[in-house]
PDB file of N, CA and C in Angstrom:
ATOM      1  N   UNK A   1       2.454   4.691 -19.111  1.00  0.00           N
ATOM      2  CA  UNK A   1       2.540   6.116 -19.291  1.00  0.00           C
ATOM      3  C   UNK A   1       1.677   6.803 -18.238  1.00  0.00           C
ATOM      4  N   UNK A   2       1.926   8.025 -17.324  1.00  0.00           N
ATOM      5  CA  UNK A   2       1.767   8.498 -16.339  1.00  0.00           C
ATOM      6  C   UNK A   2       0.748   9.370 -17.400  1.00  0.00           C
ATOM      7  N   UNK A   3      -0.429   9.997 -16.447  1.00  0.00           N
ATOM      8  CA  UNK A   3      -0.873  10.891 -16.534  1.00  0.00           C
ATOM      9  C   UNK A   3      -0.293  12.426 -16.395  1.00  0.00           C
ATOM     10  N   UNK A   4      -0.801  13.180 -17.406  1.00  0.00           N
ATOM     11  CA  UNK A   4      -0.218  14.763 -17.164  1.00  0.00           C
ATOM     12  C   UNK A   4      -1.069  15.679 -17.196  1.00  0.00           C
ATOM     13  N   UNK A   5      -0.869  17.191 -17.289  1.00  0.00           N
ATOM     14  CA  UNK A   5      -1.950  17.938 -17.212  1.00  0.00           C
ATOM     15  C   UNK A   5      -2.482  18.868 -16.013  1.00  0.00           C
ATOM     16  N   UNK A   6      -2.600  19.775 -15.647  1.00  0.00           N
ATOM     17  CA  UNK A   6      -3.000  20.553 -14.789  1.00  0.00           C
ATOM     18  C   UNK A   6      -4.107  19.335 -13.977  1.00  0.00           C
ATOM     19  N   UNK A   7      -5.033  18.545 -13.823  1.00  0.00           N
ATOM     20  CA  UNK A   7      -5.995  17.816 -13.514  1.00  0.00           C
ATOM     21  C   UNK A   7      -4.803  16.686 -12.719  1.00  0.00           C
ATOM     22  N   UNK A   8      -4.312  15.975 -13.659  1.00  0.00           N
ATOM     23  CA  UNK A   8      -3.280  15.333 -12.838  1.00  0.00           C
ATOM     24  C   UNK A   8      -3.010  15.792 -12.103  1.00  0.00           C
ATOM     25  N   UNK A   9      -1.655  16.901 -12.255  1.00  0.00           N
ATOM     26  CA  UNK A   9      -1.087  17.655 -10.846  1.00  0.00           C
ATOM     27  C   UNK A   9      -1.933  17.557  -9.823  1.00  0.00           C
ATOM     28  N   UNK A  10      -3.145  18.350  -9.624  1.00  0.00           N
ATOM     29  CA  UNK A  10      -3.689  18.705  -8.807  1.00  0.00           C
ATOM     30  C   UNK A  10      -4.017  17.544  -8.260  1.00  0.00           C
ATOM     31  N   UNK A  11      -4.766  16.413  -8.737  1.00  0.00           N
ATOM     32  CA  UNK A  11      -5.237  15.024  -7.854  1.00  0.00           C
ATOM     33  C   UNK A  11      -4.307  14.449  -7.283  1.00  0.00           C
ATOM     34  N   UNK A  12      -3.008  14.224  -7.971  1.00  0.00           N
ATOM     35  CA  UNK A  12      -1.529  14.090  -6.844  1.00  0.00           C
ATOM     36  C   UNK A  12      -1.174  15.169  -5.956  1.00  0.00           C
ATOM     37  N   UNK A  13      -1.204  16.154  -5.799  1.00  0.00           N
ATOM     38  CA  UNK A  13      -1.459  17.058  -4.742  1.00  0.00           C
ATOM     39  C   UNK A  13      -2.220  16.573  -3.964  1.00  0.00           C
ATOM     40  N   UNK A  14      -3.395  16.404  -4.447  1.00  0.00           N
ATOM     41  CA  UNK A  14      -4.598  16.412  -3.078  1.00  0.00           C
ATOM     42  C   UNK A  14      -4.234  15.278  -2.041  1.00  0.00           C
ATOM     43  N   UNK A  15      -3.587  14.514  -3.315  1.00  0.00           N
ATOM     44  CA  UNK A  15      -3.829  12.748  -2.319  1.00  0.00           C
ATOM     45  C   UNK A  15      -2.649  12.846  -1.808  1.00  0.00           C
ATOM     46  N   UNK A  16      -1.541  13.318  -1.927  1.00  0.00           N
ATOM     47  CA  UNK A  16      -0.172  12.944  -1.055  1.00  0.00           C
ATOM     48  C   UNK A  16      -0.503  14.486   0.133  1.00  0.00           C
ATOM     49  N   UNK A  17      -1.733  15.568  -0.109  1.00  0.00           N
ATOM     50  CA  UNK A  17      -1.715  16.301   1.313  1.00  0.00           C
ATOM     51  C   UNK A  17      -2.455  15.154   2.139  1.00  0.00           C
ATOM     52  N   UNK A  18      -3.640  14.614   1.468  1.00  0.00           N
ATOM     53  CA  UNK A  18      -4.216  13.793   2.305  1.00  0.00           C
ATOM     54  C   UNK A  18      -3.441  12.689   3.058  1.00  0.00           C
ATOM     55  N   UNK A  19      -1.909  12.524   2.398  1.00  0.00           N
ATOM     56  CA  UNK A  19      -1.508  11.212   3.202  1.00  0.00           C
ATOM     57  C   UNK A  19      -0.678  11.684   4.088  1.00  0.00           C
ATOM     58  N   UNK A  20      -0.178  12.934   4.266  1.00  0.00           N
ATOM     59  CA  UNK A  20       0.567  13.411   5.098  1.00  0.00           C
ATOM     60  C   UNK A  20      -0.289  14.322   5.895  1.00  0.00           C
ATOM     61  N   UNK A  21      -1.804  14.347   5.633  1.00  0.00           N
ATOM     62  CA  UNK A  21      -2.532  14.961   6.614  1.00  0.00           C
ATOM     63  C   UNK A  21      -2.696  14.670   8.289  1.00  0.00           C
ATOM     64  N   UNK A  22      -2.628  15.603   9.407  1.00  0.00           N
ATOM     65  CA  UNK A  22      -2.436  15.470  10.527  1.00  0.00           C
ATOM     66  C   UNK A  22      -3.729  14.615  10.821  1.00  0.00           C
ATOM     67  N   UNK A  23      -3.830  13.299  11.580  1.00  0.00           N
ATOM     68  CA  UNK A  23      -5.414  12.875  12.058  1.00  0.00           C
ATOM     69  C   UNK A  23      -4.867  11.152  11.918  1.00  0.00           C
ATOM     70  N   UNK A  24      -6.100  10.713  12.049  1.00  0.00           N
ATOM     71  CA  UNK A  24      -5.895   9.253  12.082  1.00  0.00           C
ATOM     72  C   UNK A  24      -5.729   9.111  10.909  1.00  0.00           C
ATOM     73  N   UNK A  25      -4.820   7.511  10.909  1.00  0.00           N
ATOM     74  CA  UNK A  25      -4.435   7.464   9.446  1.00  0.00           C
ATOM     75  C   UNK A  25      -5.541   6.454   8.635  1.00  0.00           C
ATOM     76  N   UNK A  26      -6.738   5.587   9.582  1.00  0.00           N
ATOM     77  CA  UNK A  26      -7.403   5.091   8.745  1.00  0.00           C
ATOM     78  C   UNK A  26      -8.349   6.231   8.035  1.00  0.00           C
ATOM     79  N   UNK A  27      -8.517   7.338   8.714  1.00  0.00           N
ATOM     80  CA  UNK A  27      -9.319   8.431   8.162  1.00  0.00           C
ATOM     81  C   UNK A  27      -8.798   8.967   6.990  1.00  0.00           C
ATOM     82  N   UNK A  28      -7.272   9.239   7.282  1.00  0.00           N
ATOM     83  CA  UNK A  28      -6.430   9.740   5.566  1.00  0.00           C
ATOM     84  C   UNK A  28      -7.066   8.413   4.745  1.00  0.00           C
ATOM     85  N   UNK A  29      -6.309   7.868   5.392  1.00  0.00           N
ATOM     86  CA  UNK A  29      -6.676   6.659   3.917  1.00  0.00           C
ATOM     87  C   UNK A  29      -7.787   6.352   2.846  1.00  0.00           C
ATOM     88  N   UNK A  30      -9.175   6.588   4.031  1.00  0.00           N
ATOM     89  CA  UNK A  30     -10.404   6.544   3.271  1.00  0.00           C
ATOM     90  C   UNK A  30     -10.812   7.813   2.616  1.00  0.00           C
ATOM     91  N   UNK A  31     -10.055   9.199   2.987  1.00  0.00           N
ATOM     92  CA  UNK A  31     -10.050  10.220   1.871  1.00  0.00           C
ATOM     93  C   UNK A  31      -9.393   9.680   0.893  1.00  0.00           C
ATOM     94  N   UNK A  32      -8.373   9.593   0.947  1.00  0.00           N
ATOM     95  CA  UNK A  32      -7.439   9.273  -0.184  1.00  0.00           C
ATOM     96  C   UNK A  32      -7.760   7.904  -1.094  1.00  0.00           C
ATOM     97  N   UNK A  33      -8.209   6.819  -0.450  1.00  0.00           N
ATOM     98  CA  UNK A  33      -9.162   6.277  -1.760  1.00  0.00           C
ATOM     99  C   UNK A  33     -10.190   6.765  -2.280  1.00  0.00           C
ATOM    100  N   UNK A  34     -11.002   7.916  -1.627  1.00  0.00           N
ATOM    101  CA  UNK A  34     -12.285   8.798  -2.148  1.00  0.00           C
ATOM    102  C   UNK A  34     -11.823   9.211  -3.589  1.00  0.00           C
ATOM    103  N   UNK A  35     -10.761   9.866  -3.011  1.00  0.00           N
ATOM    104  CA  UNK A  35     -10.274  11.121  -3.628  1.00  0.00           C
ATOM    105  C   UNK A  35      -8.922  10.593  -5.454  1.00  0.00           C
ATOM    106  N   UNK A  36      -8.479   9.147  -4.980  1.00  0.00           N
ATOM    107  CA  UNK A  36      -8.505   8.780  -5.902  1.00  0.00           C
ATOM    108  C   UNK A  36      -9.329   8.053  -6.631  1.00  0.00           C
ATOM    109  N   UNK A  37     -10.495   7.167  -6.333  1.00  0.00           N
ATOM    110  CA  UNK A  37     -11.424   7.159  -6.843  1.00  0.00           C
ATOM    111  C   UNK A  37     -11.580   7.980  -7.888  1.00  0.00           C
ATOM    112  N   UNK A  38     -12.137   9.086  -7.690  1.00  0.00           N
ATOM    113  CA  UNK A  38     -12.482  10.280  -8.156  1.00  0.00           C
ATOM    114  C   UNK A  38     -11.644  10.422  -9.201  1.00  0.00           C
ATOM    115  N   UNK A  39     -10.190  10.761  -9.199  1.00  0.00           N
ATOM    116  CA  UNK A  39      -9.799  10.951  -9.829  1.00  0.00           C
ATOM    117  C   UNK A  39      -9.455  10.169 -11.478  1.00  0.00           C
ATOM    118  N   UNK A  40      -9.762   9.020 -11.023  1.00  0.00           N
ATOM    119  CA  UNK A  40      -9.951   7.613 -11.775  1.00  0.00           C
ATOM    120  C   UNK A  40     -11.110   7.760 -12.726  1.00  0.00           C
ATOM    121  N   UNK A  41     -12.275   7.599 -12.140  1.00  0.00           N
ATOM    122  CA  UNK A  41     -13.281   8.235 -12.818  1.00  0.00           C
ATOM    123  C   UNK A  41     -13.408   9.431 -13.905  1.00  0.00           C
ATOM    124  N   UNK A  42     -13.153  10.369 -13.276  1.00  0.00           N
ATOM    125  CA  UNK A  42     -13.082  11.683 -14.180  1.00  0.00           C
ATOM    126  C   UNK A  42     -12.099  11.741 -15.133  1.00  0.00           C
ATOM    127  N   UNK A  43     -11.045  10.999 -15.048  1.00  0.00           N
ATOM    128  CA  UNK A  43     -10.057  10.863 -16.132  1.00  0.00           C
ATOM    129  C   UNK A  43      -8.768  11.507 -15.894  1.00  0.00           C
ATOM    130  N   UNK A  44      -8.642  12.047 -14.696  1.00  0.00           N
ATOM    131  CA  UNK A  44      -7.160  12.587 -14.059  1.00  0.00           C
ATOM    132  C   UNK A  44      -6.169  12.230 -13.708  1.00  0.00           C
ATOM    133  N   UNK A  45      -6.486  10.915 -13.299  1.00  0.00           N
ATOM    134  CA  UNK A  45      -5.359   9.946 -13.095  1.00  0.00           C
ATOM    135  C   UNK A  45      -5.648   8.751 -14.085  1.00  0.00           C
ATOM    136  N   UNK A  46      -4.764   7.851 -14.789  1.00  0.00           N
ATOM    137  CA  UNK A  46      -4.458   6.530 -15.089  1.00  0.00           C
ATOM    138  C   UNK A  46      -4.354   5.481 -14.088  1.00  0.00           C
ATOM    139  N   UNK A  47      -5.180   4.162 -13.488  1.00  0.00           N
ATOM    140  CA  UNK A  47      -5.084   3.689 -12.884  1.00  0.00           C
ATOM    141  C   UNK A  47      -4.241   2.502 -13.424  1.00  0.00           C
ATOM    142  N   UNK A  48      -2.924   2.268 -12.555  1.00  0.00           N
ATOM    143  CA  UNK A  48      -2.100   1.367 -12.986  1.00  0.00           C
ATOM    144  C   UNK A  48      -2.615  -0.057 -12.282  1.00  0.00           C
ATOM    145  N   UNK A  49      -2.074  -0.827 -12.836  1.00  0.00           N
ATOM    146  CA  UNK A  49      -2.191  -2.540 -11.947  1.00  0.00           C
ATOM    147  C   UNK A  49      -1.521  -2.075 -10.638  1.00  0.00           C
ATOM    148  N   UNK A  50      -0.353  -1.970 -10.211  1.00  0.00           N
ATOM    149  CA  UNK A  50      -0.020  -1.843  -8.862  1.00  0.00           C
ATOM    150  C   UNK A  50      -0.693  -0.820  -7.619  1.00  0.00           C
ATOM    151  N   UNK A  51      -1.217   0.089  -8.832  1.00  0.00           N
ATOM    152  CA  UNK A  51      -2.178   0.913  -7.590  1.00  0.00           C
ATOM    153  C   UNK A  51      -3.601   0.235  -7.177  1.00  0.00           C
ATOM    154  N   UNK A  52      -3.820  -0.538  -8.264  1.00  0.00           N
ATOM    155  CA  UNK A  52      -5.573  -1.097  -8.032  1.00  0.00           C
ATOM    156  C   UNK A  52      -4.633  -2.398  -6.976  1.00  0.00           C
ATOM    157  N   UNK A  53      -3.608  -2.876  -6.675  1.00  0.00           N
ATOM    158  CA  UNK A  53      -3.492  -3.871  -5.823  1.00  0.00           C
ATOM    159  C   UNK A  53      -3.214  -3.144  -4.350  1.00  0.00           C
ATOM    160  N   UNK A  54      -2.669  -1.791  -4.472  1.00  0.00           N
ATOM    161  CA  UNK A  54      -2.798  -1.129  -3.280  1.00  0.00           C
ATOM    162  C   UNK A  54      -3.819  -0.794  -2.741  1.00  0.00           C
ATOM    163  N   UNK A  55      -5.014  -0.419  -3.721  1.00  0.00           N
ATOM    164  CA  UNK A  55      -6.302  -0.232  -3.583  1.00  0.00           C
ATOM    165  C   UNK A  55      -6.849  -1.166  -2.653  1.00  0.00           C
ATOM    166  N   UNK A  56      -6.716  -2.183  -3.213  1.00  0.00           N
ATOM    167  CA  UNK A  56      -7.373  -3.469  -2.997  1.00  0.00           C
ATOM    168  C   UNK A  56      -6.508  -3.842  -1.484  1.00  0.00           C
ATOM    169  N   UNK A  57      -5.510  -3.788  -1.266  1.00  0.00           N
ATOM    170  CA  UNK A  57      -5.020  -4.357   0.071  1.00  0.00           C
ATOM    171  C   UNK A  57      -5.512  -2.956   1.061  1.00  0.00           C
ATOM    172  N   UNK A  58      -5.605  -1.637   1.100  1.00  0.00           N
ATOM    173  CA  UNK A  58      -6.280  -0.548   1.676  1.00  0.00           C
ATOM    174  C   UNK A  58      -7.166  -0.773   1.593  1.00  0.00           C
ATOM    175  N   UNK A  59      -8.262  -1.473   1.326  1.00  0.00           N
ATOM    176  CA  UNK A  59      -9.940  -1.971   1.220  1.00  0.00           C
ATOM    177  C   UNK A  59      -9.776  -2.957   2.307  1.00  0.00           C
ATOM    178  N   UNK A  60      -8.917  -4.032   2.264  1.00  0.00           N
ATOM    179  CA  UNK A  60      -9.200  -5.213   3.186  1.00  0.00           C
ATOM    180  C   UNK A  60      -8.703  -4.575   4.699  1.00  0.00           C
ATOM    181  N   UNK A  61      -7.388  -3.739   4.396  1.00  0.00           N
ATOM    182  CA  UNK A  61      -7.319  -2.521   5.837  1.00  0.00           C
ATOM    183  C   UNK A  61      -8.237  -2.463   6.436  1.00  0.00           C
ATOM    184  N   UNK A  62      -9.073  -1.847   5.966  1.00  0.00           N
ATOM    185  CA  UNK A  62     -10.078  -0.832   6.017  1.00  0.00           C
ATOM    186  C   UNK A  62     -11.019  -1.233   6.882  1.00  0.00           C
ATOM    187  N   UNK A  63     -11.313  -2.809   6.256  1.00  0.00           N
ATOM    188  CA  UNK A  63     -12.813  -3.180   5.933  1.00  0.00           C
ATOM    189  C   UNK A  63     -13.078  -3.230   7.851  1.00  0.00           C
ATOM    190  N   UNK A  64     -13.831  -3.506   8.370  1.00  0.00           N
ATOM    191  CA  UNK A  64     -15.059  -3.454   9.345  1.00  0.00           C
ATOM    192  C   UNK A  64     -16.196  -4.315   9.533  1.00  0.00           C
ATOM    193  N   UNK A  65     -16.620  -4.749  10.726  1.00  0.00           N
ATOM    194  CA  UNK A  65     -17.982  -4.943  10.749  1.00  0.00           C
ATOM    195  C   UNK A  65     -18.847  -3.531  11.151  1.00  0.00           C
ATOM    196  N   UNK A  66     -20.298  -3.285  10.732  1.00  0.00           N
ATOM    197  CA  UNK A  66     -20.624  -2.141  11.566  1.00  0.00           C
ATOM    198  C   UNK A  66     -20.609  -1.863  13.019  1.00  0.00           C
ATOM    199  N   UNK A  67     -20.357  -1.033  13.357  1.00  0.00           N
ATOM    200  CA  UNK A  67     -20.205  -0.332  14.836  1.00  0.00           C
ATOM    201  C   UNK A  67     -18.943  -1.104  15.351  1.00  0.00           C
ATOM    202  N   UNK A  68     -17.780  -1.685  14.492  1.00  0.00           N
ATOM    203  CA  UNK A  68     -16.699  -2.192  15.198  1.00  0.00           C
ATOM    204  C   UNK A  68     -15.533  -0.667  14.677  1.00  0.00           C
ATOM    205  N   UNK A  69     -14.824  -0.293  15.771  1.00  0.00           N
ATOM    206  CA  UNK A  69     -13.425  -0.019  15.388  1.00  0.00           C
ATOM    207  C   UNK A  69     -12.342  -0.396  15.239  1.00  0.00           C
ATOM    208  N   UNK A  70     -11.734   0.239  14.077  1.00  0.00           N
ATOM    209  CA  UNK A  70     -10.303  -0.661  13.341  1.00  0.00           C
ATOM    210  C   UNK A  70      -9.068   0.039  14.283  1.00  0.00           C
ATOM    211  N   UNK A  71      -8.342  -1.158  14.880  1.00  0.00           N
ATOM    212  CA  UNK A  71      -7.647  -0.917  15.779  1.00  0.00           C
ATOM    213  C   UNK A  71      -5.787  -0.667  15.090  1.00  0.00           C
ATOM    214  N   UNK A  72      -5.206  -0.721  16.178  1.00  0.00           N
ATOM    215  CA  UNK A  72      -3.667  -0.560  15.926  1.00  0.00           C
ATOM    216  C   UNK A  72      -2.830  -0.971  14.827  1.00  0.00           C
ATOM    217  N   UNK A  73      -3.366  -2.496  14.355  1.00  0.00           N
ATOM    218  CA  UNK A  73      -3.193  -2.889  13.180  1.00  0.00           C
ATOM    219  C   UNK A  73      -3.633  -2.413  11.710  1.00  0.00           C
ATOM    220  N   UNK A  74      -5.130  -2.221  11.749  1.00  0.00           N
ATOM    221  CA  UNK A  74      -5.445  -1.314  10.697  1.00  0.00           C
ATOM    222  C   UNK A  74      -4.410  -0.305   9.896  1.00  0.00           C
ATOM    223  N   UNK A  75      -4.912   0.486  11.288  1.00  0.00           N
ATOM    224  CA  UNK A  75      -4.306   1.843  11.121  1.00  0.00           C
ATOM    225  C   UNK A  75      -2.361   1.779  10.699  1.00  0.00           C
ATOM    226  N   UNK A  76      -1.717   0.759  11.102  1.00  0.00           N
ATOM    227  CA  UNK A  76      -0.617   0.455  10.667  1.00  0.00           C
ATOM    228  C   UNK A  76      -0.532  -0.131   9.416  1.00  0.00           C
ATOM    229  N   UNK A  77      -1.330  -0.568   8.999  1.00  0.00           N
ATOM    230  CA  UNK A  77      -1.613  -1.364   7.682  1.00  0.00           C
ATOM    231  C   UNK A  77      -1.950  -0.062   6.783  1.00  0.00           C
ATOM    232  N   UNK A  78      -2.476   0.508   7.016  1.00  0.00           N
ATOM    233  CA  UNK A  78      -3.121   1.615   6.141  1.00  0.00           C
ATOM    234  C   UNK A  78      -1.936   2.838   6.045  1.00  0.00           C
ATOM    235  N   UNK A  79      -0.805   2.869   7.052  1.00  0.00           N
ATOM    236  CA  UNK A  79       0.378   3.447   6.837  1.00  0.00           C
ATOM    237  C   UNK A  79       1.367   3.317   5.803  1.00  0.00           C
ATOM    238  N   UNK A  80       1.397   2.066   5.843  1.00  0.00           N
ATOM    239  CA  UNK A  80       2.125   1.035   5.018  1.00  0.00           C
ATOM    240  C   UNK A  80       1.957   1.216   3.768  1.00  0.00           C
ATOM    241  N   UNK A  81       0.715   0.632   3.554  1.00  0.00           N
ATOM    242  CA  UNK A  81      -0.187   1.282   2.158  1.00  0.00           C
ATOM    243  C   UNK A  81      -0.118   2.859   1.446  1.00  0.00           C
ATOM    244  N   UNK A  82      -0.148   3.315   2.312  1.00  0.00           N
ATOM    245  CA  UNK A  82      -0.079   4.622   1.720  1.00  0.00           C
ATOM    246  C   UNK A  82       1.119   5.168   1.598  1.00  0.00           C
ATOM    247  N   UNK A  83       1.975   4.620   2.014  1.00  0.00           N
ATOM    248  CA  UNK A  83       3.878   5.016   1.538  1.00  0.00           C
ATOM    249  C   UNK A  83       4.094   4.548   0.421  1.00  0.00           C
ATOM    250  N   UNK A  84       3.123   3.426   0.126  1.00  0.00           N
ATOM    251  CA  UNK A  84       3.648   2.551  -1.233  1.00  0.00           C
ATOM    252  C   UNK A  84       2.271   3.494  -2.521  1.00  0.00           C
ATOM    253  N   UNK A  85       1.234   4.131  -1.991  1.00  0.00           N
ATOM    254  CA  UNK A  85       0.717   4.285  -3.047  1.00  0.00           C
ATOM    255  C   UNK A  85       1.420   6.029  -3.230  1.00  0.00           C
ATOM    256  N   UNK A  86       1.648   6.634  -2.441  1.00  0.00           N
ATOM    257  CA  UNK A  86       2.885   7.774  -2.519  1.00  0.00           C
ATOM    258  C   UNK A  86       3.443   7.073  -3.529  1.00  0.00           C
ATOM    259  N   UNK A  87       4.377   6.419  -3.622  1.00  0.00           N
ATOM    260  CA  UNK A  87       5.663   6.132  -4.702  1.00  0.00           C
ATOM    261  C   UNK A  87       4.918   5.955  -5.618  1.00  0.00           C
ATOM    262  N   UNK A  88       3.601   5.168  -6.022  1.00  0.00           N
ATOM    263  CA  UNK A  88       3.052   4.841  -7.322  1.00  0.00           C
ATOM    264  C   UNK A  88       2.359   5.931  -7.839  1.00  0.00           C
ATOM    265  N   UNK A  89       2.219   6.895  -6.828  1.00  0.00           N
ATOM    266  CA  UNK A  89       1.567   7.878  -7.876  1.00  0.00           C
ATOM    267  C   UNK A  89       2.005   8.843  -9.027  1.00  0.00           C
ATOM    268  N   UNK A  90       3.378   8.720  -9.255  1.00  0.00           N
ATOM    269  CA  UNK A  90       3.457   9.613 -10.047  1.00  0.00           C
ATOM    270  C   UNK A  90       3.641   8.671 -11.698  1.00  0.00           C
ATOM    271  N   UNK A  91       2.972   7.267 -11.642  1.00  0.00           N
ATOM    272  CA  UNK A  91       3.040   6.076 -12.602  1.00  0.00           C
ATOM    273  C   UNK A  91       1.493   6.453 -13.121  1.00  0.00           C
ATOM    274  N   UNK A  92       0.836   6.850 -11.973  1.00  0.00           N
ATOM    275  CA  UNK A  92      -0.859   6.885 -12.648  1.00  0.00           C
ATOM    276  C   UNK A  92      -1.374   7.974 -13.123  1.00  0.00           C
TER     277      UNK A  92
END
């Protein structure tokens, strides 16, 4: 069962502007796990199993050593990811 509610709406708003936001896409991405985070927490969204595995594969995207940048692949990986957590969001 999907989350509803003015609070919902709005955290699916935020996160599908953030994924279609103009900029690098490892930068959307790490808003958009912020920002669902957040929403998880506070109780606005329902976190389903398939989104915590999107989560989780956008984390290993992500991940870094310090002072290294995430190159072409990343950032394609983190595209990927975020088309698929688009479709799952309206489940959480």
């Amino acid at each position: 069962m999907s989350s509803t509610g003015a609070a919902a709406d709005a955290a699916r708003a935020d996160v599908r502007e953030l994924i279609a936001a103009k900029g690098h896409s490892v930068d959307n991405a790490r808003a958009v796990q912020a920002r669902l985070e957040a929403a998880f927490a506070d109780g606005s969204l329902i976190r389903t199993a398939q989104m915590d595995v999107f989560l989780a594969d956008l984390g290993q995207a992500l991940e870094q050593d310090a002072g290294e940048k995430l190159g072409g692949k990343s950032a394609e990986a983190a595209r990927f990811i975020l088309r698929a957590i688009d479709r799952e969001l309206d489940r959480a």
